[in-house]
Protein backbone atom coordinates (compact mmCIF):
# COMPACT_ATOMS: atom_id res chain seq x y z
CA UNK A 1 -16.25 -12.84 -7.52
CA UNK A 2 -16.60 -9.46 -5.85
CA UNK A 3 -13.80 -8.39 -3.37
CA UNK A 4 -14.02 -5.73 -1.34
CA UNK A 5 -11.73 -2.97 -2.29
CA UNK A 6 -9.02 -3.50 0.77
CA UNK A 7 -8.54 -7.00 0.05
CA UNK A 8 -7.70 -6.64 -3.70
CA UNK A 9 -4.24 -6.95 -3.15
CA UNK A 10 -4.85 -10.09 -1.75
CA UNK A 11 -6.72 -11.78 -4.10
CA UNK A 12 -4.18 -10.91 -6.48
CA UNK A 13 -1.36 -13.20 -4.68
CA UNK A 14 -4.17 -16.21 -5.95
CA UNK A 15 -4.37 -15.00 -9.17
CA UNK A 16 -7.42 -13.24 -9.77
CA UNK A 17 -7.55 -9.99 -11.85
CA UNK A 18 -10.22 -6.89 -12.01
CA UNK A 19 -12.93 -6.66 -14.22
CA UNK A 20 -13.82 -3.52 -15.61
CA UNK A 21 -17.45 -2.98 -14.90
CA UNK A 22 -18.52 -2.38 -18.65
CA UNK A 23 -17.53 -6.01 -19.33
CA UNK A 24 -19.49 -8.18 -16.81
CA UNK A 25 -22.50 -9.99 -18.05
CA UNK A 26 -25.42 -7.94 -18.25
CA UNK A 27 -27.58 -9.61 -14.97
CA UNK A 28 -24.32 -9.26 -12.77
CA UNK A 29 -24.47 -5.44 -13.69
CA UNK A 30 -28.17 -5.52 -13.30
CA UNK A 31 -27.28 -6.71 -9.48
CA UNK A 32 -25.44 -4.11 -8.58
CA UNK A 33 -27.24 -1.01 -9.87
CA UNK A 34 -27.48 -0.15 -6.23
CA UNK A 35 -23.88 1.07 -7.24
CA UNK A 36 -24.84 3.49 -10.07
CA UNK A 37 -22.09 2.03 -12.57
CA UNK A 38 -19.60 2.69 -9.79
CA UNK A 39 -18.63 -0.04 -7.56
CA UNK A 40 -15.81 1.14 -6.03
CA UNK A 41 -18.40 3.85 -4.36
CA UNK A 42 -19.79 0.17 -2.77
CA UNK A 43 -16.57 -0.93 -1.66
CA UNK A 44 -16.60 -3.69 -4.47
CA UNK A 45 -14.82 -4.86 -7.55
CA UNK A 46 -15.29 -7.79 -9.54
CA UNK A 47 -12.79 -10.00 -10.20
CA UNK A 48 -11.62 -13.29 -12.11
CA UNK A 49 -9.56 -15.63 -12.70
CA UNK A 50 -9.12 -18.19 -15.12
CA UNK A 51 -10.05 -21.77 -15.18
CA UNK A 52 -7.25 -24.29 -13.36
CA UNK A 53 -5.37 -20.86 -12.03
């Protein structure tokens, strides 16, 4: 998921971690080259978490 960059706090309290940018799957990156390999200048970053967390 993408969070915006206030709420990654948040999101952390559920369990989800960041994801640096240079290891999401290649059409993720592709959909944010709006960003120009730096989402925080979008107010995003990606983040996971892992299966039954």
């Amino acid at each position: 998921m993408h969070s915006t960059l206030q709420l990654i706090s948040f999101y952390r309290t559920f369990g989800f971690v960041s994801i640096p940018e240079d290891q999401l799957p290649t059409m993720i990156r592709v959909g944010f080259l709006f960003c120009f390999g730096e989402m925080a200048g979008c107010n995003v970053c990606p983040m996971r978490r892992a299966a039954g967390g």
